[in-house]
PDB file of N, CA and C in Angstrom:
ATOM      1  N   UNK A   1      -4.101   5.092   1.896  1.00  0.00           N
ATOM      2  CA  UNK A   1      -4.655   5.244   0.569  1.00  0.00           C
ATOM      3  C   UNK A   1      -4.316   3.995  -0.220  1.00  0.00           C
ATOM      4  N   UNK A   2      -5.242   3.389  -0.846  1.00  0.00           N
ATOM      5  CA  UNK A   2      -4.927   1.946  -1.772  1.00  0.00           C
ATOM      6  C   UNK A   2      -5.440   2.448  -2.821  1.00  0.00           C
ATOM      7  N   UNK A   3      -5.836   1.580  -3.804  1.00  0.00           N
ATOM      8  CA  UNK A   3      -6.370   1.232  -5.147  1.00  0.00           C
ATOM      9  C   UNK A   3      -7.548   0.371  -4.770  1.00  0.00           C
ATOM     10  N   UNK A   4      -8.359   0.619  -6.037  1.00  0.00           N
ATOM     11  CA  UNK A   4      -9.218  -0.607  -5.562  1.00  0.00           C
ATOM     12  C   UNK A   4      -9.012  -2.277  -6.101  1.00  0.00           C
ATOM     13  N   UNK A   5      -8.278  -1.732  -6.755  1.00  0.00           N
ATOM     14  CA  UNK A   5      -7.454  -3.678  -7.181  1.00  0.00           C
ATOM     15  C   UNK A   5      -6.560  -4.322  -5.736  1.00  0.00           C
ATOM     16  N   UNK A   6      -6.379  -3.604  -4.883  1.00  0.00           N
ATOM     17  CA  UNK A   6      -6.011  -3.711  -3.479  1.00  0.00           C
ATOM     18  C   UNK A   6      -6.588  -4.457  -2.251  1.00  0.00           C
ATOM     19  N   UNK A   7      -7.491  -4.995  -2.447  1.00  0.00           N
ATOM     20  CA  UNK A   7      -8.452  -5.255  -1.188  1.00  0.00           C
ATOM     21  C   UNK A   7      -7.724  -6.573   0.100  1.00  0.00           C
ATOM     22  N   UNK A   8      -7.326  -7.328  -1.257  1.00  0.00           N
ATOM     23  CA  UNK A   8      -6.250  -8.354  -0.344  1.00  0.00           C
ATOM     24  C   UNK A   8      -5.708  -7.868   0.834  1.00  0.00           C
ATOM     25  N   UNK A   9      -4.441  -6.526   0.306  1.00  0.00           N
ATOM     26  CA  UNK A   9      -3.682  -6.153   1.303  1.00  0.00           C
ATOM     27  C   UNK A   9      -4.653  -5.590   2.350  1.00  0.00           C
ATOM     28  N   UNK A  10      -5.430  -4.936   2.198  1.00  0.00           N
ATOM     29  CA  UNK A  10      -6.357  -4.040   3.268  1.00  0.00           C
ATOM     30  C   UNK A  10      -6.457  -5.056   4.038  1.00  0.00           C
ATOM     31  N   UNK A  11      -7.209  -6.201   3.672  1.00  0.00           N
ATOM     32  CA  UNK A  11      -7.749  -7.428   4.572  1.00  0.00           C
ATOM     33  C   UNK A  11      -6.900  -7.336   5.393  1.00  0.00           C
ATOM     34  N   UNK A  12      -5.703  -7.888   4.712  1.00  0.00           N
ATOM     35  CA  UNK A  12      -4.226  -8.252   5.498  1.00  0.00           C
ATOM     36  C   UNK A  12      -3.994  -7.488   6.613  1.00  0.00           C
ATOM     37  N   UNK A  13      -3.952  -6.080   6.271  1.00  0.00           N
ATOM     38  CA  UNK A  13      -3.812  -5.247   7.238  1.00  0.00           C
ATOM     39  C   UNK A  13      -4.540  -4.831   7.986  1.00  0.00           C
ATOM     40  N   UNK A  14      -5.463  -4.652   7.928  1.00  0.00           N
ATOM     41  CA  UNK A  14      -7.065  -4.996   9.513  1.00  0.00           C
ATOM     42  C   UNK A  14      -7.014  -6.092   9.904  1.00  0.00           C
ATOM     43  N   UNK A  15      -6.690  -7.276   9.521  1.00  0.00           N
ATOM     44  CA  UNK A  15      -6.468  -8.325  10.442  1.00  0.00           C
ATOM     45  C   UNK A  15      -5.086  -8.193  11.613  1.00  0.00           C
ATOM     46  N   UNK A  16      -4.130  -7.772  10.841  1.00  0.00           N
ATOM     47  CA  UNK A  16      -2.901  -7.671  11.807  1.00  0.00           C
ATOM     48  C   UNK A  16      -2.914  -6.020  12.791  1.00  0.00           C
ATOM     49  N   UNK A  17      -4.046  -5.503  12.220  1.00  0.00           N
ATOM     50  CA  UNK A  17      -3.725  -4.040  13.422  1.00  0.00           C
ATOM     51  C   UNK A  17      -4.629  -4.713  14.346  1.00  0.00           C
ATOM     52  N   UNK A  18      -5.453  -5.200  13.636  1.00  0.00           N
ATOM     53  CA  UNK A  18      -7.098  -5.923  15.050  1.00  0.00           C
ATOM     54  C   UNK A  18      -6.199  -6.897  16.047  1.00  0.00           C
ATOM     55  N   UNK A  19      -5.576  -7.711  15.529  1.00  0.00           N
ATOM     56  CA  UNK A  19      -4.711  -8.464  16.251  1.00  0.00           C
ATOM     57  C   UNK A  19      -3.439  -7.959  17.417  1.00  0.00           C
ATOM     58  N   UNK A  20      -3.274  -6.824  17.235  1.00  0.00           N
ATOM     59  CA  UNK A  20      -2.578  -6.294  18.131  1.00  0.00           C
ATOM     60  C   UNK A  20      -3.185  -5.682  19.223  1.00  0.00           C
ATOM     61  N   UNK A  21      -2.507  -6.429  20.439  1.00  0.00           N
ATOM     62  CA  UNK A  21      -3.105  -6.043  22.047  1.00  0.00           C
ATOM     63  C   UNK A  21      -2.060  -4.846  22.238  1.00  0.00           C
ATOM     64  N   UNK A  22      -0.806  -4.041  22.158  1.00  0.00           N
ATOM     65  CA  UNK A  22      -0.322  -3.303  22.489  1.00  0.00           C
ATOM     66  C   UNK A  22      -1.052  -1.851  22.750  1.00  0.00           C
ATOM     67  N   UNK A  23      -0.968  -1.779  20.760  1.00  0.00           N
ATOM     68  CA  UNK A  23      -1.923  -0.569  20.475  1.00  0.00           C
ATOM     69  C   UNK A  23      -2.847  -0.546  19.235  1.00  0.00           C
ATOM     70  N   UNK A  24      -4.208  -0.004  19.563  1.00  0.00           N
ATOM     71  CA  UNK A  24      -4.859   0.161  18.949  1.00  0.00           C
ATOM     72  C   UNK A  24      -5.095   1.607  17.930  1.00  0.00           C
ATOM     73  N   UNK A  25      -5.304   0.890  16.630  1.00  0.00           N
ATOM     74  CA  UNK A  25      -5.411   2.108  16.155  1.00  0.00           C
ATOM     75  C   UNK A  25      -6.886   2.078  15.225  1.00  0.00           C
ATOM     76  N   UNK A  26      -7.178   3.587  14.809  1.00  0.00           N
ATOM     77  CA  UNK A  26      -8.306   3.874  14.133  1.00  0.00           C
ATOM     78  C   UNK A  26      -8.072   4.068  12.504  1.00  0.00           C
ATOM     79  N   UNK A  27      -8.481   3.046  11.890  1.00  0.00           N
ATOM     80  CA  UNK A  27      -7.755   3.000  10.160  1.00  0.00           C
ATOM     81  C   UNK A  27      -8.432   3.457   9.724  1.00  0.00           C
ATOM     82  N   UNK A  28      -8.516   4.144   8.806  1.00  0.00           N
ATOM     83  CA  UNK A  28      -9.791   4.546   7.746  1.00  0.00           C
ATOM     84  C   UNK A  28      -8.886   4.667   6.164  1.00  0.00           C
ATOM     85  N   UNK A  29      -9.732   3.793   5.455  1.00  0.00           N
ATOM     86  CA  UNK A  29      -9.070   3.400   4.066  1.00  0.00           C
ATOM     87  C   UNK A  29      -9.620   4.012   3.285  1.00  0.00           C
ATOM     88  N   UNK A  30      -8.786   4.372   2.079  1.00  0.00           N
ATOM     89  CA  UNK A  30      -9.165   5.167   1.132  1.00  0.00           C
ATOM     90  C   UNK A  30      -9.082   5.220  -0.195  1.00  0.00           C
ATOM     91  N   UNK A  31      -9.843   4.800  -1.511  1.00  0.00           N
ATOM     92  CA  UNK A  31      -9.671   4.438  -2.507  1.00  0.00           C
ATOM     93  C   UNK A  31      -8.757   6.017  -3.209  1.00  0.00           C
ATOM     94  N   UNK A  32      -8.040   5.787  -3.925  1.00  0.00           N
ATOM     95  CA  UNK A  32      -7.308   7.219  -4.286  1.00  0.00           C
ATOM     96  C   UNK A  32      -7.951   7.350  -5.534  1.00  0.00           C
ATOM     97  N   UNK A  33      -8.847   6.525  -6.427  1.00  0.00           N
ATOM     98  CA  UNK A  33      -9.288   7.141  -7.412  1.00  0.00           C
ATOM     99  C   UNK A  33     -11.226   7.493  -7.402  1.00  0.00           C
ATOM    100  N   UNK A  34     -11.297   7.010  -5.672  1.00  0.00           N
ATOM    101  CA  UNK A  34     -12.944   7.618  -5.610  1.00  0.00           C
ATOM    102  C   UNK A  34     -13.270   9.167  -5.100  1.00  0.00           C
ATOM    103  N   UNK A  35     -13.764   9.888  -6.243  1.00  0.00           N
ATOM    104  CA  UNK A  35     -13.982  11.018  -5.615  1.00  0.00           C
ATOM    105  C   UNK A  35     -14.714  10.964  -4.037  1.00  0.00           C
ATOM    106  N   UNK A  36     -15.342  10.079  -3.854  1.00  0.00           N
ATOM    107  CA  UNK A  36     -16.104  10.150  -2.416  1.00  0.00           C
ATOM    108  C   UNK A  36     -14.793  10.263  -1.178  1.00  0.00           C
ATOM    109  N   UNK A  37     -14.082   9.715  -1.767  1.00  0.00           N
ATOM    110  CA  UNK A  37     -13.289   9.346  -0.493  1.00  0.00           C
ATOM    111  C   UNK A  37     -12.077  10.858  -0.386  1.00  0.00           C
ATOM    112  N   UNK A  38     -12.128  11.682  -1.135  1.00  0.00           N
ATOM    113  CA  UNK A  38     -11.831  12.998  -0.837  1.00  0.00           C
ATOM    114  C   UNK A  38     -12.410  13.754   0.665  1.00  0.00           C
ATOM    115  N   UNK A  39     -13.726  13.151   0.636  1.00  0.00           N
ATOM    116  CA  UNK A  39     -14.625  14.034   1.871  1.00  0.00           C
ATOM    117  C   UNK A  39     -14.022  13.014   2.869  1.00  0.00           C
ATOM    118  N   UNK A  40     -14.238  11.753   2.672  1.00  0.00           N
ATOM    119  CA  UNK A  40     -13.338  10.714   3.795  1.00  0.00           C
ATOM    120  C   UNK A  40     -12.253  11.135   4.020  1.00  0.00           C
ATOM    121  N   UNK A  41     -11.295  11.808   3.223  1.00  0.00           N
ATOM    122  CA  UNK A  41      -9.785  12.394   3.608  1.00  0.00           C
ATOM    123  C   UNK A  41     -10.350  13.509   4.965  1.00  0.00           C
ATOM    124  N   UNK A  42     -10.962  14.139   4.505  1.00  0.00           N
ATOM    125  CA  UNK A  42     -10.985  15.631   5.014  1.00  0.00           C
ATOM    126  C   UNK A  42     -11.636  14.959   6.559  1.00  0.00           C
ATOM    127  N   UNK A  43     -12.473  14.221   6.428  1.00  0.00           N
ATOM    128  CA  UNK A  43     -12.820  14.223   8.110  1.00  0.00           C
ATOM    129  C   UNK A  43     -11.927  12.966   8.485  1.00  0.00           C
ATOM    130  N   UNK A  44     -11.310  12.446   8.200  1.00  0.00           N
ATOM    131  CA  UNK A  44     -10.312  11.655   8.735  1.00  0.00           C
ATOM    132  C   UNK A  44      -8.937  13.047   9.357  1.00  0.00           C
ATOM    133  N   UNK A  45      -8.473  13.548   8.333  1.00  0.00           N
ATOM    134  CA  UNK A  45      -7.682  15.261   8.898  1.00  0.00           C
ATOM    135  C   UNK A  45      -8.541  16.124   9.932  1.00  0.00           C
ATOM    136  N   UNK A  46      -9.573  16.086  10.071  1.00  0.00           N
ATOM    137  CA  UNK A  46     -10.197  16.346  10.872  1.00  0.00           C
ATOM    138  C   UNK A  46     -10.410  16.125  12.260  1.00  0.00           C
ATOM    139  N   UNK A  47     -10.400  14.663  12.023  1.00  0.00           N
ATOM    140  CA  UNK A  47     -10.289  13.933  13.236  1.00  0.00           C
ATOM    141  C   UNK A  47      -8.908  13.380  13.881  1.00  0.00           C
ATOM    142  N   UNK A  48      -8.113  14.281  13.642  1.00  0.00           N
ATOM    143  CA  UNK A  48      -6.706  14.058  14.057  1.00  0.00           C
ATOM    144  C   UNK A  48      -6.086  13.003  13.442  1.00  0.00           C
ATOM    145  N   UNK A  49      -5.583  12.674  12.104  1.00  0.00           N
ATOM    146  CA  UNK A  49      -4.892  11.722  11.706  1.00  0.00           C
ATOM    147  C   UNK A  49      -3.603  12.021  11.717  1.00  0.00           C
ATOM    148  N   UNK A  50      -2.794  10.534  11.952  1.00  0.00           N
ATOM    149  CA  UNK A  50      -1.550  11.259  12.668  1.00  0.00           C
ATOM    150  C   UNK A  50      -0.485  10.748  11.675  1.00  0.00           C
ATOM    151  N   UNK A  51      -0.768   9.724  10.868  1.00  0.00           N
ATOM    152  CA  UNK A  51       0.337   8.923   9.730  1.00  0.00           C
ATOM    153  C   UNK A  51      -0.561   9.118   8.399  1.00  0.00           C
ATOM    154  N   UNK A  52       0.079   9.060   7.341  1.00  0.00           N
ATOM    155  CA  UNK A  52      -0.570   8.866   6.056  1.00  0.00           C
ATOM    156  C   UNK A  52      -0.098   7.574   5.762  1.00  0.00           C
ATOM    157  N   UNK A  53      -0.429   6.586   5.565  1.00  0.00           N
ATOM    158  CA  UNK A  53       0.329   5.107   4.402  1.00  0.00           C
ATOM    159  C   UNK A  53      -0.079   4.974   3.008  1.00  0.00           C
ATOM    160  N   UNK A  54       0.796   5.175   2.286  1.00  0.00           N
ATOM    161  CA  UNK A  54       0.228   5.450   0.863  1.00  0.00           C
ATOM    162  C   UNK A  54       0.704   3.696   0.273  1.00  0.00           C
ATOM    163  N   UNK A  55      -0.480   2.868  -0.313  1.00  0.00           N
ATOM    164  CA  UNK A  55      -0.059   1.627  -0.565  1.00  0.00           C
ATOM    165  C   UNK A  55      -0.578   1.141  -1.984  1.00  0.00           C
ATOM    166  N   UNK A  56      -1.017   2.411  -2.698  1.00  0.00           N
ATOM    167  CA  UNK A  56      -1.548   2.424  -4.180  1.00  0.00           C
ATOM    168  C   UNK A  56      -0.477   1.936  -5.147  1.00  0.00           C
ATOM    169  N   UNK A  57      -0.479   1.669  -5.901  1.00  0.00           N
ATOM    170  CA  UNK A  57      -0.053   1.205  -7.501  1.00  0.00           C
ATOM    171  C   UNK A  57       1.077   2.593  -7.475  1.00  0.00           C
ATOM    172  N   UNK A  58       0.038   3.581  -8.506  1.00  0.00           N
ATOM    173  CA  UNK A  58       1.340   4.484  -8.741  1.00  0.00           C
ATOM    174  C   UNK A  58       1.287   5.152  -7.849  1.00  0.00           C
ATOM    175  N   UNK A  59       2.242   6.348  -8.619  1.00  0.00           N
ATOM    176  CA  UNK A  59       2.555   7.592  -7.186  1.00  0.00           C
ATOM    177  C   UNK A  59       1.234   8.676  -7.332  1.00  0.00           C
ATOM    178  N   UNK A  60       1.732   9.067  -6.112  1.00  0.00           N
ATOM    179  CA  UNK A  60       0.634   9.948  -5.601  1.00  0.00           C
ATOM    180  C   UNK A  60       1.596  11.481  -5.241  1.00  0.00           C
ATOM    181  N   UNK A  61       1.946  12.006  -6.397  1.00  0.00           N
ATOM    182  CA  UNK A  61       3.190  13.265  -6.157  1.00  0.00           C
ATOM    183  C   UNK A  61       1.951  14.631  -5.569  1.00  0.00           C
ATOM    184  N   UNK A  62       0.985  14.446  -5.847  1.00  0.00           N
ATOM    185  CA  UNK A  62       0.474  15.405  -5.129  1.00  0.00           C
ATOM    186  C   UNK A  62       0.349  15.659  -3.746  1.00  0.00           C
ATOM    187  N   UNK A  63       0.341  14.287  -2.866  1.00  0.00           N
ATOM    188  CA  UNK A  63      -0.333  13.846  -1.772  1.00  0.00           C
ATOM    189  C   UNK A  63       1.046  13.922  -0.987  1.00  0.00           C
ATOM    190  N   UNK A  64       2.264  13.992  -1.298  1.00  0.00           N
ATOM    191  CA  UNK A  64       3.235  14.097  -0.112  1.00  0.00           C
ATOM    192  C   UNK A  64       3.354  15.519   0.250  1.00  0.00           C
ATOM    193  N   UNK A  65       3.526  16.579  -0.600  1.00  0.00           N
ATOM    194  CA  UNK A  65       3.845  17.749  -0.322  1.00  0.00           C
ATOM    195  C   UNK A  65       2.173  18.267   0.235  1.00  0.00           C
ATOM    196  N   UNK A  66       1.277  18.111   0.369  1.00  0.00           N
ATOM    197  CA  UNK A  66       0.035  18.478   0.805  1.00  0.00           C
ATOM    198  C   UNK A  66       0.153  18.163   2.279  1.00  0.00           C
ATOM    199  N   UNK A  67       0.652  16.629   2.981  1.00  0.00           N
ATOM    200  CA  UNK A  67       0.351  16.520   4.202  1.00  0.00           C
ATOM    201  C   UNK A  67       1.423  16.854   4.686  1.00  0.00           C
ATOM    202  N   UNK A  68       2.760  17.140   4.175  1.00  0.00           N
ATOM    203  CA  UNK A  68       3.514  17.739   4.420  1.00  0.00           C
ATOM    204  C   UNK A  68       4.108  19.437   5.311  1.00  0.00           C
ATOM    205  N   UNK A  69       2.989  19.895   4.226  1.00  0.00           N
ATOM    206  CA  UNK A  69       2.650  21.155   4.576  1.00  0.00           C
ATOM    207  C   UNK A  69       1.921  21.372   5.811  1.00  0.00           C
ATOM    208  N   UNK A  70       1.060  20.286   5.904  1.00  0.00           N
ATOM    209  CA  UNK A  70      -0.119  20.249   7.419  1.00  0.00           C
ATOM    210  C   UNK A  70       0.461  19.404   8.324  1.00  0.00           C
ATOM    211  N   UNK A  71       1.909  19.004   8.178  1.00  0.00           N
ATOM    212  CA  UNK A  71       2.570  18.295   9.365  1.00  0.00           C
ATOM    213  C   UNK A  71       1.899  16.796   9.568  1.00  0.00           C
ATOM    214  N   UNK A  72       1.690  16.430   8.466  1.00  0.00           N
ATOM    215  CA  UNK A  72       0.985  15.066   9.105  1.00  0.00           C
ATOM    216  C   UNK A  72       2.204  14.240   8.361  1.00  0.00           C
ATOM    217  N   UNK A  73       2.643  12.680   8.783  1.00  0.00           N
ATOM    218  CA  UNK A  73       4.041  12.395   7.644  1.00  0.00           C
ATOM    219  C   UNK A  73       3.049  11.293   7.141  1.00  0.00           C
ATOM    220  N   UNK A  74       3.379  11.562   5.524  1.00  0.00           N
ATOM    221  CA  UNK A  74       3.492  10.653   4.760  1.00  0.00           C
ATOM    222  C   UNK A  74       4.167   9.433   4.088  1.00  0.00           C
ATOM    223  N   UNK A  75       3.598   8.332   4.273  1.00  0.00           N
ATOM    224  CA  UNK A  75       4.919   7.064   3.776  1.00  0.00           C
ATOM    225  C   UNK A  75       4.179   6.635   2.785  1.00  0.00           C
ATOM    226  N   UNK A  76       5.185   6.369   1.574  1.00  0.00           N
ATOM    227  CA  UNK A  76       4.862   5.578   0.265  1.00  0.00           C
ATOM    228  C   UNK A  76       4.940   4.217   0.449  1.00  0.00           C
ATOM    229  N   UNK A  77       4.165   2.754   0.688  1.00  0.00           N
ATOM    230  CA  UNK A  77       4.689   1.751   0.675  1.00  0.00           C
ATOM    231  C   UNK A  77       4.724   0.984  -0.308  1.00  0.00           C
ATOM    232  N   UNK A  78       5.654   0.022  -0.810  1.00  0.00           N
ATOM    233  CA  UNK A  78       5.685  -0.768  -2.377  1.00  0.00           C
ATOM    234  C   UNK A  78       5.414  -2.066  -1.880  1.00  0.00           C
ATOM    235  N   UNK A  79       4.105  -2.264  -1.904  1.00  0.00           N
ATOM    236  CA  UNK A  79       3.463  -3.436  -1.581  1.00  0.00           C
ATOM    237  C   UNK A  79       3.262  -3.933  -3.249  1.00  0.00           C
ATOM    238  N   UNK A  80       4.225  -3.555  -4.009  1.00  0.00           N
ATOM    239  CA  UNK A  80       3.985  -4.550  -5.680  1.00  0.00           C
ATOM    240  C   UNK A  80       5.892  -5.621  -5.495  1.00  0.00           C
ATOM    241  N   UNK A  81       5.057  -6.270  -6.461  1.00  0.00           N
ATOM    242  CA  UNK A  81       6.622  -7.499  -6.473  1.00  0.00           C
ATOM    243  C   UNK A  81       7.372  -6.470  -7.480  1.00  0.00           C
ATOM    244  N   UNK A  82       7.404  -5.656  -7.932  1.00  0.00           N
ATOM    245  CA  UNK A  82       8.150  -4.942  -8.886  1.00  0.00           C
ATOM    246  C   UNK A  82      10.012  -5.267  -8.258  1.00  0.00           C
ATOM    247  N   UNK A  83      10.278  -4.850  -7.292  1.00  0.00           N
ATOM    248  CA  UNK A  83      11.496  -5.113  -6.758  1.00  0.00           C
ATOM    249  C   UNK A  83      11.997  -6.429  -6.772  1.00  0.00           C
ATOM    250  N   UNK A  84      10.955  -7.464  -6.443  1.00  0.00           N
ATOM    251  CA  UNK A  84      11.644  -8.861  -6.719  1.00  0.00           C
ATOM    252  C   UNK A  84      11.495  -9.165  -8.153  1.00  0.00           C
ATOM    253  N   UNK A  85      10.914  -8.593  -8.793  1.00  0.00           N
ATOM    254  CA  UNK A  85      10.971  -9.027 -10.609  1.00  0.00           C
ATOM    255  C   UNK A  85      12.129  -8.479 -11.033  1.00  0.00           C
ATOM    256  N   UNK A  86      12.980  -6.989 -10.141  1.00  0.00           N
ATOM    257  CA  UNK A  86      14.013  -6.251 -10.507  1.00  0.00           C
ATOM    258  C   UNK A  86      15.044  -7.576 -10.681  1.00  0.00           C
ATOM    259  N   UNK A  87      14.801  -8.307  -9.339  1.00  0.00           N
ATOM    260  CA  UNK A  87      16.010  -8.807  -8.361  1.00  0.00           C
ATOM    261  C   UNK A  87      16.424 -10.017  -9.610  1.00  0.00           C
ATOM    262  N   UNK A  88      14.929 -10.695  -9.819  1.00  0.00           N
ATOM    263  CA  UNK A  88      14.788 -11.683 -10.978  1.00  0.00           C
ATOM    264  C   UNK A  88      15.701 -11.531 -12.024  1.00  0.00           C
ATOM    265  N   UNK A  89      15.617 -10.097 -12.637  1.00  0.00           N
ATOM    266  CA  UNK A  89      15.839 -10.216 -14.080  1.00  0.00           C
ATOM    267  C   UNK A  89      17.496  -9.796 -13.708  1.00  0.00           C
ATOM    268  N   UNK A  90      18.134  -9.230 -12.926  1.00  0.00           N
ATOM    269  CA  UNK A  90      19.437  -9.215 -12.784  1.00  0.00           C
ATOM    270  C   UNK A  90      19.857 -10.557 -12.553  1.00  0.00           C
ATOM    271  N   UNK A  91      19.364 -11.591 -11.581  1.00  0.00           N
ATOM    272  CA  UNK A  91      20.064 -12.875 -11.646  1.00  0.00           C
ATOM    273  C   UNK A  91      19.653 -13.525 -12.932  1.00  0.00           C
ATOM    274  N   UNK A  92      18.717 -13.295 -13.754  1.00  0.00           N
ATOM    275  CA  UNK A  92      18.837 -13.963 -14.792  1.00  0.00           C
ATOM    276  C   UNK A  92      19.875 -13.785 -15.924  1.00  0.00           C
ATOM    277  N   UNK A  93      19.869 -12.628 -16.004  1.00  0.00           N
ATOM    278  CA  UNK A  93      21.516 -11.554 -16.745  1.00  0.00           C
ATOM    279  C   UNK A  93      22.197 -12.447 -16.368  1.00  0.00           C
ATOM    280  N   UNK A  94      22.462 -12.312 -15.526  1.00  0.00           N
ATOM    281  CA  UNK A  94      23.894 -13.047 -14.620  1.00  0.00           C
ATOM    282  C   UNK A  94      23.897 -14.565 -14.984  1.00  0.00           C
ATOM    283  N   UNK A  95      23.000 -15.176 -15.218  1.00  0.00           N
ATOM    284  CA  UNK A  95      23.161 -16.716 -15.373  1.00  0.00           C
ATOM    285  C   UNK A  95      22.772 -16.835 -16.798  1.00  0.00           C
ATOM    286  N   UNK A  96      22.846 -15.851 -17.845  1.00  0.00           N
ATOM    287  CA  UNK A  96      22.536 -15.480 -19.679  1.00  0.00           C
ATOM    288  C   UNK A  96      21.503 -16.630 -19.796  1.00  0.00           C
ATOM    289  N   UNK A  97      20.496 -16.587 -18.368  1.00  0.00           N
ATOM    290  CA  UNK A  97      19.294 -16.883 -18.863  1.00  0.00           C
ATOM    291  C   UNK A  97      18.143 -16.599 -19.582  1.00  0.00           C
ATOM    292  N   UNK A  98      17.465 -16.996 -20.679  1.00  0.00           N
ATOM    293  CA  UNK A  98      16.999 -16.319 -21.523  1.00  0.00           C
ATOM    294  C   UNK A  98      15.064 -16.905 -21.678  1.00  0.00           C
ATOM    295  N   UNK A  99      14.772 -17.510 -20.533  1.00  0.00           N
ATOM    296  CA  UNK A  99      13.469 -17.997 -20.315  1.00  0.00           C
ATOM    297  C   UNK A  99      13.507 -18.426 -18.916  1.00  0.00           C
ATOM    298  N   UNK A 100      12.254 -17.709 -18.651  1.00  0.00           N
ATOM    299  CA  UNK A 100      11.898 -18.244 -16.572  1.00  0.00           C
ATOM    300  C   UNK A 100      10.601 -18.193 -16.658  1.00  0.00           C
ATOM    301  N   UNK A 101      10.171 -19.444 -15.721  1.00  0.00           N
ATOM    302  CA  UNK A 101       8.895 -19.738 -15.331  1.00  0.00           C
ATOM    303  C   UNK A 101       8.375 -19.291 -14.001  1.00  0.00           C
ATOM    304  N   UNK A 102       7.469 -18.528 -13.491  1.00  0.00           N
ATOM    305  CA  UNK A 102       7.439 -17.942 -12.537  1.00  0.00           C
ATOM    306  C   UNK A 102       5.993 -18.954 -12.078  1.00  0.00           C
ATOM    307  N   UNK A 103       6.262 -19.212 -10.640  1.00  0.00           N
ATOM    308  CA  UNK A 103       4.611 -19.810 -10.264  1.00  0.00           C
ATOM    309  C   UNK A 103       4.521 -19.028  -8.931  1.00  0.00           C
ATOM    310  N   UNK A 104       3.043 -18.547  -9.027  1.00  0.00           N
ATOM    311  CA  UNK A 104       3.059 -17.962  -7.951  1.00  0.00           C
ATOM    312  C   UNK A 104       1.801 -18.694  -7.175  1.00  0.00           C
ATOM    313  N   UNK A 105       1.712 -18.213  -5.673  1.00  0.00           N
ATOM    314  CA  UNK A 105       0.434 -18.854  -5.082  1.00  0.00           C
ATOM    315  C   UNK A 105      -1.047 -17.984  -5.225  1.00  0.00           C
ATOM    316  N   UNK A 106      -1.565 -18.741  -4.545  1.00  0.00           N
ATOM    317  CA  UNK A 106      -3.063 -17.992  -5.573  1.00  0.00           C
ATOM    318  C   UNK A 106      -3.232 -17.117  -4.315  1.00  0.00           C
ATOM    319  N   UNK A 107      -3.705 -16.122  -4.680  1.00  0.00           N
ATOM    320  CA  UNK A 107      -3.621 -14.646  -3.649  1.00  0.00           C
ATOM    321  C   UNK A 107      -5.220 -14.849  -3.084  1.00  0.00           C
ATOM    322  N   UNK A 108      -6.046 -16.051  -3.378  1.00  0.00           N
ATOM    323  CA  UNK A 108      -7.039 -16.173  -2.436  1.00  0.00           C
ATOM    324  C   UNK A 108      -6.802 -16.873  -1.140  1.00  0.00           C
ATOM    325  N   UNK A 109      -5.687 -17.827  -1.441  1.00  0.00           N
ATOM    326  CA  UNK A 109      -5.426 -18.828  -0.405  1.00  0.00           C
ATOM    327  C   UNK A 109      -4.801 -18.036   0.910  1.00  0.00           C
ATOM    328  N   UNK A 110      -3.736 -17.019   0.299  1.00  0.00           N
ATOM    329  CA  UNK A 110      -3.048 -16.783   1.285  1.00  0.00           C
ATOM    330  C   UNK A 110      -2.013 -15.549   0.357  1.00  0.00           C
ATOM    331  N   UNK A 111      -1.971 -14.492   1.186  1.00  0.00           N
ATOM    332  CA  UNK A 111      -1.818 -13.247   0.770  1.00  0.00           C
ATOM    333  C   UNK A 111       0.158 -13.220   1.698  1.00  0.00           C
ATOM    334  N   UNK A 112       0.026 -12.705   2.982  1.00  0.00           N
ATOM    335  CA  UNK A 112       1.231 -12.990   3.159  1.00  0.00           C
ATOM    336  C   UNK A 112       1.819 -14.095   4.370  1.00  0.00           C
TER     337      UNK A 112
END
């Protein structure tokens, strides 16, 4: 399940499952705020889905205890920099820094 401000990572991640000779798997992506993709849930559960990856923005508190219940496991992943902005603003505390310039790379060039 993503967002649709997400598409980068998706890329990212169909390139690196396609790339794997071990094992193949069958992805099917899912916008969490398109009603269409509700019926995409249901025949994806249908068709034996065996992991959930939840890689949206916010939480999704409905969606763990649901696949839960139907034995399928659900993982939340924090694909946002939120944790390294955490990491940021504690070393900045720490050094009673009181202005930071952040540059980041352009997320067309190159994602990860």
């Amino acid at each position: 399940m993503k967002d649709k401000s997400q598409d980068l990572f998706t890329e990212w991640y169909n390139r690196f499952m396609e790339s794997s000779t071990l094992t193949k798997f069958d992805t099917t992506i899912l916008n969490v705020d398109d009603a269409l993709d509700k019926t995409k849930i249901c025949n994806a559960l249908s068709n034996g889905a065996n992991i959930i990856l939840d890689i949206s923005w916010g939480k999704q508190e409905e969606a763990e205890p649901i696949f839960s219940n139907i034995g399928i496991p659900y993982y939340k992943i924090d694909v946002a920099i939120t944790a390294h902005l955490d990491l940021l603003d504690q070393y900045l505390d720490i050094r009673n820094a009181s202005d930071v310039t952040m540059i980041f790379d352009d997320p067309c060039v190159s994602f990860f």
